[in-house]
N, C-alpha and C. Protein backbone atom coordinates (compact mmCIF):
# COMPACT_ATOMS: atom_id res chain seq x y z
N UNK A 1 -7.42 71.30 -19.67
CA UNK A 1 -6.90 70.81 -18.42
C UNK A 1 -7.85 69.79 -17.81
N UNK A 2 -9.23 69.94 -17.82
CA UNK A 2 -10.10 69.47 -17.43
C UNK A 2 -10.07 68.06 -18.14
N UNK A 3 -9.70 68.05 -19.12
CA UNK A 3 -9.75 67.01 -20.13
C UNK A 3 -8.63 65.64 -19.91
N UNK A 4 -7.60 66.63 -19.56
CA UNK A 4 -6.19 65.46 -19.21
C UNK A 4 -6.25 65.14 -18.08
N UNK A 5 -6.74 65.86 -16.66
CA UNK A 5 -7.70 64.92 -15.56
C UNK A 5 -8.56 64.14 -15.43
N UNK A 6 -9.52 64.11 -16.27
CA UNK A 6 -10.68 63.16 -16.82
C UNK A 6 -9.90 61.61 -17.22
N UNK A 7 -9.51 62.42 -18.54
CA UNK A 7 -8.01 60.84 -19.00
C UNK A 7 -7.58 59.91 -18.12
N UNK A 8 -7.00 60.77 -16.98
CA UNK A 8 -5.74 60.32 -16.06
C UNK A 8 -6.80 59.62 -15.17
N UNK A 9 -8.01 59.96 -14.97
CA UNK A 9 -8.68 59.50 -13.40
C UNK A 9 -9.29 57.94 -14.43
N UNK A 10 -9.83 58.16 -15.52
CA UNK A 10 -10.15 56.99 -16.40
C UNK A 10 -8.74 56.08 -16.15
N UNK A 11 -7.37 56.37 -16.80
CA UNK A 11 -6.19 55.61 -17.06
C UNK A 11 -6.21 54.69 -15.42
N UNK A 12 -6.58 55.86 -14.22
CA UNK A 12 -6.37 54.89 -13.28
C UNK A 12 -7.60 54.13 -12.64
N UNK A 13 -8.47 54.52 -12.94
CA UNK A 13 -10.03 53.27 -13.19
C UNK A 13 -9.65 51.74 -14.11
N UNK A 14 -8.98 52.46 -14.76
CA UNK A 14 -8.88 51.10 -15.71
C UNK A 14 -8.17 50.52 -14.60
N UNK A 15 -6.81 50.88 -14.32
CA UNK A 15 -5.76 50.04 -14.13
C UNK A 15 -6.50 49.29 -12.43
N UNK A 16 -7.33 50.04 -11.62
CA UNK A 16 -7.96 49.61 -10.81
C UNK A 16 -8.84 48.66 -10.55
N UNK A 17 -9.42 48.51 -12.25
CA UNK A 17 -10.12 47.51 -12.40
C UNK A 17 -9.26 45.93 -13.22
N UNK A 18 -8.26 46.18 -13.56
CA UNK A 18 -7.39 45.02 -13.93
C UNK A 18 -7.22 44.71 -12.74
N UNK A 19 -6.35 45.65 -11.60
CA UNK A 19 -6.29 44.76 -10.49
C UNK A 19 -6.54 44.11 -9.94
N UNK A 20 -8.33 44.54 -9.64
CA UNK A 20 -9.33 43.71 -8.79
C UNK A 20 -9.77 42.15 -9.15
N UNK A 21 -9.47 42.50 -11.11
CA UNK A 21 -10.37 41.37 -11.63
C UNK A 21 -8.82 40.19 -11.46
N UNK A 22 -7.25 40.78 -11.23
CA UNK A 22 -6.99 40.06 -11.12
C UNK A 22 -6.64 38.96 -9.95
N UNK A 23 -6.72 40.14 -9.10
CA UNK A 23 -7.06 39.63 -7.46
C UNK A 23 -7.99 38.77 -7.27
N UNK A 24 -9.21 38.53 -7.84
CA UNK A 24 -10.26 37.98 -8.11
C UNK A 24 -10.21 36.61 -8.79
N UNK A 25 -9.17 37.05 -9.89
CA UNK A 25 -8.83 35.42 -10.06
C UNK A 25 -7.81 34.87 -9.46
N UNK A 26 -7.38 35.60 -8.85
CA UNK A 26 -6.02 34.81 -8.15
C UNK A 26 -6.80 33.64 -6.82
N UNK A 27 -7.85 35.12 -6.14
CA UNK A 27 -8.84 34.37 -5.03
C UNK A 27 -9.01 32.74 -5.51
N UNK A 28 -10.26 32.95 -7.03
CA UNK A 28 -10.56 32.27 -7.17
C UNK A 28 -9.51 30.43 -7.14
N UNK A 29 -8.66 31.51 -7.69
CA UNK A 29 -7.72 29.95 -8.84
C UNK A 29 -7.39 29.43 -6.91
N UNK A 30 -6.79 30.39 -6.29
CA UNK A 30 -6.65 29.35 -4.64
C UNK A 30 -7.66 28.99 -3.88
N UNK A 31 -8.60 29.30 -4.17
CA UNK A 31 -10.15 28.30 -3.49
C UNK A 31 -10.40 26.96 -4.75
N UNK A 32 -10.03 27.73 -5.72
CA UNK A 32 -10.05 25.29 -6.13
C UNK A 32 -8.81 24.72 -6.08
N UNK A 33 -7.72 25.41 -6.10
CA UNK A 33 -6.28 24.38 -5.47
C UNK A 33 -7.14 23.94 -3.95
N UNK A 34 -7.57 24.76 -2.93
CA UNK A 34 -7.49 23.66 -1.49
C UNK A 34 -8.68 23.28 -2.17
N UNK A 35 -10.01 23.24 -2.24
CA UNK A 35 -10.86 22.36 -2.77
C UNK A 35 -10.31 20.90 -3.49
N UNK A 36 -9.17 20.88 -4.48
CA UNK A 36 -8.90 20.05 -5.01
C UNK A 36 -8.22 18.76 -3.98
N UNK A 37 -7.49 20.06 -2.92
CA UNK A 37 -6.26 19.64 -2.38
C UNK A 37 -6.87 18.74 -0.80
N UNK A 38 -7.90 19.26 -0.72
CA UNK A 38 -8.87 19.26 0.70
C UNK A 38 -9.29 17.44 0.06
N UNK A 39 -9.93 17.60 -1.17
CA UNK A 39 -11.21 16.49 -1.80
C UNK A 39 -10.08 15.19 -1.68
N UNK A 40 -8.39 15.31 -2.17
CA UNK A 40 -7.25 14.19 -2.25
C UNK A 40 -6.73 14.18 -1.29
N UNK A 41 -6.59 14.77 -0.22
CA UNK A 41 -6.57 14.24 1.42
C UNK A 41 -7.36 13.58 2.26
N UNK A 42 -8.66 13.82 1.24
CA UNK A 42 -9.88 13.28 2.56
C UNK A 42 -10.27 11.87 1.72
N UNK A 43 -9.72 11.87 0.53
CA UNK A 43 -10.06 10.63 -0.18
C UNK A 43 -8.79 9.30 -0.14
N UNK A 44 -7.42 10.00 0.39
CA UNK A 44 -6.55 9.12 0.41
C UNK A 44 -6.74 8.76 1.75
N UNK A 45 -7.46 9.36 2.76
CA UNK A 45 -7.51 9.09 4.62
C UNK A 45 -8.97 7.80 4.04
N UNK A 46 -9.44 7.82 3.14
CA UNK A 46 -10.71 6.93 3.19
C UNK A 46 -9.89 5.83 2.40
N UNK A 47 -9.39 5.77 1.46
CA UNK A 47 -9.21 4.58 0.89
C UNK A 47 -7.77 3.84 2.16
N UNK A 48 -7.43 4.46 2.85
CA UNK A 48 -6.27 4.01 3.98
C UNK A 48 -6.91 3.64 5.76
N UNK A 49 -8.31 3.71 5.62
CA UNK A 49 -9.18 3.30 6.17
C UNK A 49 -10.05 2.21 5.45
N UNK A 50 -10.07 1.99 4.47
CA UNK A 50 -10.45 0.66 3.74
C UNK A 50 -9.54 -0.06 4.15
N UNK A 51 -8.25 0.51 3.48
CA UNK A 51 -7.31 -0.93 3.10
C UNK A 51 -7.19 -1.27 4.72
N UNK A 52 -6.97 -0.38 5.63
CA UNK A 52 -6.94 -0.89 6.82
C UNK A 52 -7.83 -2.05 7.63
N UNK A 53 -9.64 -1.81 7.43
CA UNK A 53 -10.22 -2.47 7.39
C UNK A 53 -10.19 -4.12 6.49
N UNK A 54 -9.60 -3.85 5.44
CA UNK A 54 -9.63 -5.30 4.73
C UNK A 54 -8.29 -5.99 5.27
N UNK A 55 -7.17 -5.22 5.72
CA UNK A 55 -6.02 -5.64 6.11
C UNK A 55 -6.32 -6.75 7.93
N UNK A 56 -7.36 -6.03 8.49
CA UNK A 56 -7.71 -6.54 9.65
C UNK A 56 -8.68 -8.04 10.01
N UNK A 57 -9.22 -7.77 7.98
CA UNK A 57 -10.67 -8.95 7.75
C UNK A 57 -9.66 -10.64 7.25
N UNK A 58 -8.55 -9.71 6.68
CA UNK A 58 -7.65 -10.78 6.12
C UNK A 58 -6.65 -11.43 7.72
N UNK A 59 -6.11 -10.71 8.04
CA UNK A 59 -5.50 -11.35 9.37
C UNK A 59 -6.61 -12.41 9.91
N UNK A 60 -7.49 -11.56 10.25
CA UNK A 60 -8.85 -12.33 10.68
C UNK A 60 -8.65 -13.66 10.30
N UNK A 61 -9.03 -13.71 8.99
CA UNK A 61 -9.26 -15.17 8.05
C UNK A 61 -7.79 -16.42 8.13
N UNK A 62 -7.08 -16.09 8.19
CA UNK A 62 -5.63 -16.40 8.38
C UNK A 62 -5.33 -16.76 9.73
N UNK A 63 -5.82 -16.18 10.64
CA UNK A 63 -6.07 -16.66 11.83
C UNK A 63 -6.68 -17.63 12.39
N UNK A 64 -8.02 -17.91 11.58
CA UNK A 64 -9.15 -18.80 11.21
C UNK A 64 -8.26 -20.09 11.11
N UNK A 65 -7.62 -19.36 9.32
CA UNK A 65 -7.23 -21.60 9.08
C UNK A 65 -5.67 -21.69 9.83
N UNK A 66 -5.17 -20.91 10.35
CA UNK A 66 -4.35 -21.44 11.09
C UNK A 66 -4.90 -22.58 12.32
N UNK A 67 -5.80 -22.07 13.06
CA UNK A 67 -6.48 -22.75 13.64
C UNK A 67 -7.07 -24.48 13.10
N UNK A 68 -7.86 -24.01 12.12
CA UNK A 68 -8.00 -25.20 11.86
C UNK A 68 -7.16 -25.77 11.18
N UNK A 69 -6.10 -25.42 10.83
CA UNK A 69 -4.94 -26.48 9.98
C UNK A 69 -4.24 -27.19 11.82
N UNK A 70 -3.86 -26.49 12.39
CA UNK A 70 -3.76 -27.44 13.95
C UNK A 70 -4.63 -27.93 14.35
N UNK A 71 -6.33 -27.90 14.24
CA UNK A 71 -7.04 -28.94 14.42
C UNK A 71 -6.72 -29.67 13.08
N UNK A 72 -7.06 -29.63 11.94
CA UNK A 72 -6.66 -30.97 11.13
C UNK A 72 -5.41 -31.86 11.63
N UNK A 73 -4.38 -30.93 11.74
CA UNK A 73 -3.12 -31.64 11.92
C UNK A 73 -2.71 -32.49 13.63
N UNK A 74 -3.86 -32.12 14.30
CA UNK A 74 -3.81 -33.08 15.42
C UNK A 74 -5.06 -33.95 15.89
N UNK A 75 -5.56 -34.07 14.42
CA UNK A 75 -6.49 -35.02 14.58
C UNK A 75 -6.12 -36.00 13.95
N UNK A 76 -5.01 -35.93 13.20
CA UNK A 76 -4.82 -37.44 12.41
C UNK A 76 -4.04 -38.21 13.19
N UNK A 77 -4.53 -39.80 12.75
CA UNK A 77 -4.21 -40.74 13.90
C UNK A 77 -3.32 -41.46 13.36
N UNK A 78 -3.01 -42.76 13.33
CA UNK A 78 -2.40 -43.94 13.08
C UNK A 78 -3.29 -44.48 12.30
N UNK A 79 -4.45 -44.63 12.23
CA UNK A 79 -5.51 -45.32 12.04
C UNK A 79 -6.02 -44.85 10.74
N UNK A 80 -6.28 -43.27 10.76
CA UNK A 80 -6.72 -43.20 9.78
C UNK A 80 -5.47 -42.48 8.76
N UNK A 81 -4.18 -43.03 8.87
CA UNK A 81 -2.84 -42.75 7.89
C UNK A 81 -3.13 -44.15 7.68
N UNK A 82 -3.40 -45.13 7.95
CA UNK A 82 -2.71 -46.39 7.90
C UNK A 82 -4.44 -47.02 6.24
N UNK A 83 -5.89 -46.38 7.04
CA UNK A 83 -6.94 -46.50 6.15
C UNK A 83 -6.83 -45.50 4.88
N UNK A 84 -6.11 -44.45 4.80
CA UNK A 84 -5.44 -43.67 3.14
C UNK A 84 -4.58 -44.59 2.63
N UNK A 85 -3.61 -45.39 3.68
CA UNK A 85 -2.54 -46.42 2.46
C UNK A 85 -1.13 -45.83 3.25
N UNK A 86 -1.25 -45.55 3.90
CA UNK A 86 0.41 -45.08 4.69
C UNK A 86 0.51 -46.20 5.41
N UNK A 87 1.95 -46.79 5.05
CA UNK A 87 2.31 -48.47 6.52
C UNK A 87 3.44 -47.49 7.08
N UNK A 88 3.74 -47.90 8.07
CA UNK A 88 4.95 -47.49 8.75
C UNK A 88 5.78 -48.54 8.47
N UNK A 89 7.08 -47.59 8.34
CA UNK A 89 8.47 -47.90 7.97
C UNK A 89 8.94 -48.68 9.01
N UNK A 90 9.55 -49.98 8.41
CA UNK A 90 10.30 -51.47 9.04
C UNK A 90 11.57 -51.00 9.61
N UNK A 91 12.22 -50.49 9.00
CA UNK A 91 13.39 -49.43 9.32
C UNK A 91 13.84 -48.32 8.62
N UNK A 92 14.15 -47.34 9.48
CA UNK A 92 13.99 -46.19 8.93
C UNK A 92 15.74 -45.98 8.09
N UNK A 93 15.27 -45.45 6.73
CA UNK A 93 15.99 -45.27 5.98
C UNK A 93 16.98 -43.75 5.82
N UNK A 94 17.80 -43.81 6.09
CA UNK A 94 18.54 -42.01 5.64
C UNK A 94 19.70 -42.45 4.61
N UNK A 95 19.24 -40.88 3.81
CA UNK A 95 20.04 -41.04 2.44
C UNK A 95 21.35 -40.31 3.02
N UNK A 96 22.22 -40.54 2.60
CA UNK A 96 23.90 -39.76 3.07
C UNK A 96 23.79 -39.40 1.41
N UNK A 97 24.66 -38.54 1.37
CA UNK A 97 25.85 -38.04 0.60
C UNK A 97 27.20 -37.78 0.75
N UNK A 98 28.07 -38.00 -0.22
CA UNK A 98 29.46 -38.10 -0.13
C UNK A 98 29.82 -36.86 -0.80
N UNK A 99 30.67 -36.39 -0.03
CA UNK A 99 31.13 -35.12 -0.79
C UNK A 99 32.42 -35.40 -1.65
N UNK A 100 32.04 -35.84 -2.95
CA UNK A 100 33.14 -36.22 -3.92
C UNK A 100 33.61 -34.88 -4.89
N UNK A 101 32.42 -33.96 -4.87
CA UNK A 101 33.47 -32.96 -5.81
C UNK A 101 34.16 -32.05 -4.95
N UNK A 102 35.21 -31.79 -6.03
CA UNK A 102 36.20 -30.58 -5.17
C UNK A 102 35.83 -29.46 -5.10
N UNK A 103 35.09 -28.28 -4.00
CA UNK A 103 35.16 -27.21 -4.60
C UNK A 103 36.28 -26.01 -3.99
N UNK A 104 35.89 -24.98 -4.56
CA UNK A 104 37.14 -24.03 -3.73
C UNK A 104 36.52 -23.45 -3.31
N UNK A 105 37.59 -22.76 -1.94
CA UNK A 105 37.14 -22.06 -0.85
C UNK A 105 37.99 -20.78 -0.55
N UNK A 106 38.02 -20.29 0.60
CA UNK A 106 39.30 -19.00 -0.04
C UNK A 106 40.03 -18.93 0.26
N UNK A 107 40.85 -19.72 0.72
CA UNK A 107 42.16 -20.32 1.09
C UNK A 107 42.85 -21.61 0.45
N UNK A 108 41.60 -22.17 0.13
CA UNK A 108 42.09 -23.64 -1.08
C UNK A 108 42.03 -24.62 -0.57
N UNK A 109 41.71 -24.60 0.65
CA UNK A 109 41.82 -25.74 1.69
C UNK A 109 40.59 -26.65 1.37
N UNK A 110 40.38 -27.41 1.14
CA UNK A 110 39.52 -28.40 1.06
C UNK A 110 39.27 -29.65 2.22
């Protein structure tokens, strides 16, 4: 009798100790999911704070030659179009076009 109590208190040691060790890895395996999960949140908030920063350096720069493309473009004179080789036009020329082909429309009306 003594013997098949012994058994039984072993059978449930064992099974007490599967539990723990598997509780144990369960712990474990969900402390490196958020570790993993923690390290690709805090690394996508940094690279979206870069791009933000370079997004702000580029406006910046763009801002820059806008500027100076309206100073270039209101500094040129008569004078110095005319010293590159530009004459001004004797009379000013416009090209027309004739609308000779037929096309269709959705009624046919032309």
């Amino acid at each position: 009798m003594t013997e098949q109590i012994k058994n039984q208190i072993q059978n449930i040691s064992k099974f007490e100790q599967k539990v723990i060790f598997t509780l144990l890895a369960v712990i474990v395996m969900l402390f490196s999911m958020y570790g993993y999960l923690l390290n690709s949140t805090v690394h996508s908030i940094v690279l979206r704070e870069s791009a933000g920063k370079e997004k702000q350096t580029l406006i910046s720069h763009i801002a820059d030659l806008n500027a100076e493309y309206i100073t270039s473009k209101n500094s040129i004179t008569l004078d110095i179009a005319s010293a590159h080789g530009f004459v001004s036009a004797s009379e000013p020329q416009f090209i027309s076009r004739q609308n000779t082909v037929k096309t269709l429309s959705f009624n046919n009306a032309i």
